[in-house]
Protein backbone atom coordinates (compact mmCIF):
# COMPACT_ATOMS: atom_id res chain seq x y z
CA UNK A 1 0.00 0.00 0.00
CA UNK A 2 1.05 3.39 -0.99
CA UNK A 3 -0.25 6.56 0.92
CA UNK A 4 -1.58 8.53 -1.89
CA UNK A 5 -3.52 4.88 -2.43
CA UNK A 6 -5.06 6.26 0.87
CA UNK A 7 -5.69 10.38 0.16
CA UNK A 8 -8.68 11.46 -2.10
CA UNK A 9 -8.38 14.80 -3.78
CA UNK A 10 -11.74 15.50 -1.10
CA UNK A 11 -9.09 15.07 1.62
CA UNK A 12 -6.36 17.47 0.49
CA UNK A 13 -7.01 20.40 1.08
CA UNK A 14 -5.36 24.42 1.73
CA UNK A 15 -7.82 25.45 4.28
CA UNK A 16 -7.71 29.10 5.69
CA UNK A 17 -6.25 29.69 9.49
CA UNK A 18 -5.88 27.15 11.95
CA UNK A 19 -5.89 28.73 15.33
CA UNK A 20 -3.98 25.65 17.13
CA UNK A 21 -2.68 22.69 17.26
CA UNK A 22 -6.21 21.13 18.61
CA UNK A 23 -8.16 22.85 16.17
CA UNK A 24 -5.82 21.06 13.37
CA UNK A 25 -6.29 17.71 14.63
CA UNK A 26 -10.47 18.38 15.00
CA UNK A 27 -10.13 19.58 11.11
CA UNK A 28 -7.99 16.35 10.47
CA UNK A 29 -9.81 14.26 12.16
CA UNK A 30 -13.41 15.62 10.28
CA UNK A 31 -11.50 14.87 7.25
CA UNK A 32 -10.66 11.12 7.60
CA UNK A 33 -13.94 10.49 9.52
CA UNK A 34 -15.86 12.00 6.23
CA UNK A 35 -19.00 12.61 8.05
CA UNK A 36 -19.41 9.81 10.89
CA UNK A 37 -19.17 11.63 14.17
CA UNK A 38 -18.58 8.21 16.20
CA UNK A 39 -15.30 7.67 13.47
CA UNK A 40 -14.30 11.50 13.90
CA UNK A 41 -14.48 11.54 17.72
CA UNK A 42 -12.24 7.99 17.93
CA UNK A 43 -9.84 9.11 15.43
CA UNK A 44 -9.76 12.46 17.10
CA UNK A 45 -8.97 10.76 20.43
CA UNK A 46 -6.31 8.83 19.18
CA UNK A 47 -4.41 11.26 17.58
CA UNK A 48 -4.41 13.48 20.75
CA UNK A 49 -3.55 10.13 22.36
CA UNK A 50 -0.53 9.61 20.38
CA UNK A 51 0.66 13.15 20.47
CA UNK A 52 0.55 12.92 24.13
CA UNK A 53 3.66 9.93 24.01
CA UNK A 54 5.12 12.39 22.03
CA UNK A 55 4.61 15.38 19.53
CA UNK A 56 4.85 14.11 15.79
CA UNK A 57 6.41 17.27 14.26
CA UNK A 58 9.03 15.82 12.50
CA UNK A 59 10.93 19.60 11.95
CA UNK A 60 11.00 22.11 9.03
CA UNK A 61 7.51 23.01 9.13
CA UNK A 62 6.25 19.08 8.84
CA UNK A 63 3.95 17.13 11.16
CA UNK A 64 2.66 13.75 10.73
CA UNK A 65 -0.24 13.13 13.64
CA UNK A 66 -1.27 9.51 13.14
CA UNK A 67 -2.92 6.94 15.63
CA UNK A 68 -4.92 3.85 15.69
CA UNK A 69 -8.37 3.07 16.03
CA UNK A 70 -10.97 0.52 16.11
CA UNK A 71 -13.56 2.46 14.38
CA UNK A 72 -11.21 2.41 11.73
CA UNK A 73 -11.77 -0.24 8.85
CA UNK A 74 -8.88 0.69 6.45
CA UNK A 75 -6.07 3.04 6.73
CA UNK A 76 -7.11 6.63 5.29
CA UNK A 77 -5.20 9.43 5.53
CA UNK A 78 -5.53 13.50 4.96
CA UNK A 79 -3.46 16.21 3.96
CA UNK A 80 -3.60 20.00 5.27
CA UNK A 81 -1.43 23.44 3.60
CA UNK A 82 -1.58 25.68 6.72
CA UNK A 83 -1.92 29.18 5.46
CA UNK A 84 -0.45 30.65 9.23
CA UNK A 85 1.59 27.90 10.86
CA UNK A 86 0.87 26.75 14.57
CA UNK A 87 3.05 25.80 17.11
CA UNK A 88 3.48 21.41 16.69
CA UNK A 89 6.17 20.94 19.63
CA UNK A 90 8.64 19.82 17.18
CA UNK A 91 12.11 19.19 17.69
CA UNK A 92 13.72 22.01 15.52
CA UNK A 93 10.69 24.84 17.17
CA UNK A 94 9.41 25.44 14.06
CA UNK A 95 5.81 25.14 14.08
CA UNK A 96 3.67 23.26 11.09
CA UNK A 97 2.42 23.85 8.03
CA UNK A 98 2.32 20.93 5.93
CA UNK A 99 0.23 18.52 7.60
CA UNK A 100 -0.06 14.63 6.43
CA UNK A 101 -2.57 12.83 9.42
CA UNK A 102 -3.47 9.23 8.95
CA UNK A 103 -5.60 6.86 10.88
CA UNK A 104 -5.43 2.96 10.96
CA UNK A 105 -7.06 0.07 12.43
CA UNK A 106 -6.22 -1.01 15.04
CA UNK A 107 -4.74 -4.47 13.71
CA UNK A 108 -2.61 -2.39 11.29
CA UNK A 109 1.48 -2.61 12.66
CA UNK A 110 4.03 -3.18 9.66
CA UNK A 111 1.55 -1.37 7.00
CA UNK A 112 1.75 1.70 9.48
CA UNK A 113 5.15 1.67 10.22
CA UNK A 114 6.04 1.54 6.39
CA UNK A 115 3.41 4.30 5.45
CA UNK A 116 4.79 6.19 7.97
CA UNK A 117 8.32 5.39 6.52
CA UNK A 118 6.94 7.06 3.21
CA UNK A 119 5.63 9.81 4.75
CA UNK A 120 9.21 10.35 6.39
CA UNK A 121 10.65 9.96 2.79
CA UNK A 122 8.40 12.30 0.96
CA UNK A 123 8.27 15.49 3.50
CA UNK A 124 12.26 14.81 4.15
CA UNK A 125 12.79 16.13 0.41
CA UNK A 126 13.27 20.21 1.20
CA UNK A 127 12.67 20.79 -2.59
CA UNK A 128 9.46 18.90 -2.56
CA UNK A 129 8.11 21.03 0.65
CA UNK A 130 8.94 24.06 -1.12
CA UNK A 131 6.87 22.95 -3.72
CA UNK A 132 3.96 21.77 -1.56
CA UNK A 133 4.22 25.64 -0.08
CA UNK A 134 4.25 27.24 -3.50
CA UNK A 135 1.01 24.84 -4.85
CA UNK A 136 -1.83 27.42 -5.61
CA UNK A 137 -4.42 24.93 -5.00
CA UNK A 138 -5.76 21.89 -3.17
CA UNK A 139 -5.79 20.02 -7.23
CA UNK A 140 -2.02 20.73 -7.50
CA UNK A 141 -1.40 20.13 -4.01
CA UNK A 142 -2.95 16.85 -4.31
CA UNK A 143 -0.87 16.58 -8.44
CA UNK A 144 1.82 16.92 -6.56
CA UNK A 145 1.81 14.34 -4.16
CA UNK A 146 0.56 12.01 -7.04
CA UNK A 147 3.92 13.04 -9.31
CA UNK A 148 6.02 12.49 -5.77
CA UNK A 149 4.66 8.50 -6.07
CA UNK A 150 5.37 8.38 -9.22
CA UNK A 151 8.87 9.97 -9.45
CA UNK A 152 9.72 7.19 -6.41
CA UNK A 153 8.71 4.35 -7.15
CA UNK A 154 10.79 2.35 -5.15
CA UNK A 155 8.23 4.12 -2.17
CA UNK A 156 4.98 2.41 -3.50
């Protein structure tokens, strides 16, 4: 499984201010629950739950909340442009504003690990955030993360 097999253009998106880091993860978590409040408020919960082990800002303006849930059935995951970044408690103090969440089931270990891998990959490539922060749009936002797959395929 590749993670772009897991984002729909409906779930990337260059939304206007985020006032927090709670706010993001409610917006995320609306996003991958696509309308089912019982799916939004479990993978809300364990997102906060796994950035309370540990903040998932991964540094130079990148954060990758993820968690686990039951509710879950397959792994899904969003992605968020932050027009004003917030404050992610990441290592290097920058705070965030590319934004890749993803929930999984709860059964999910090595697929997570290895999408998470990818993730890693991808937002590690300073050329490729530049371009993610130059995108116009949510459609070449979304191109963009499409060409990333297939300029990598060793990733997918």
């Amino acid at each position: 499984m590749h993670l772009l097999d897991l984002l729909s253009p409906g779930r990337v998106l260059a939304p206007g201010p985020i006032s927090g880091k709670k706010r993001l993860l409610e917006k995320a978590s609306a996003l991958l629950a696509e309308g089912n409040a019982e799916v939004e408020r479990a993978v809300f919960d364990s997102l906060v739950g796994r950035e309370r082990l540990g903040s998932t800002g991964l540094g130079h303006g990148v954060a990758i909340p993820h968690g686990r849930s039951p509710k879950v059935g397959t792994a899904i995951g969003c992605f968020l442009r932050l027009s004003d970044p917030v404050d992610f408690g990441s290592p290097d103090g920058m705070p965030v504003d590319l934004v890749f969440a993803l929930a999984v089931p709860e059964h999910f270990s090595s697929q997570h690990l290895m999408l998470l891998s990818q993730l890693a990959e991808m937002f590690g490539d300073a050329g490729f955030r530049d371009q993610l922060r130059a995108a116009r749009d949510a459609a070449t936002l979304h191109r963009l993360l499409a060409d990333w797959r297939a300029s990598h395929p060793e990733a997918g």
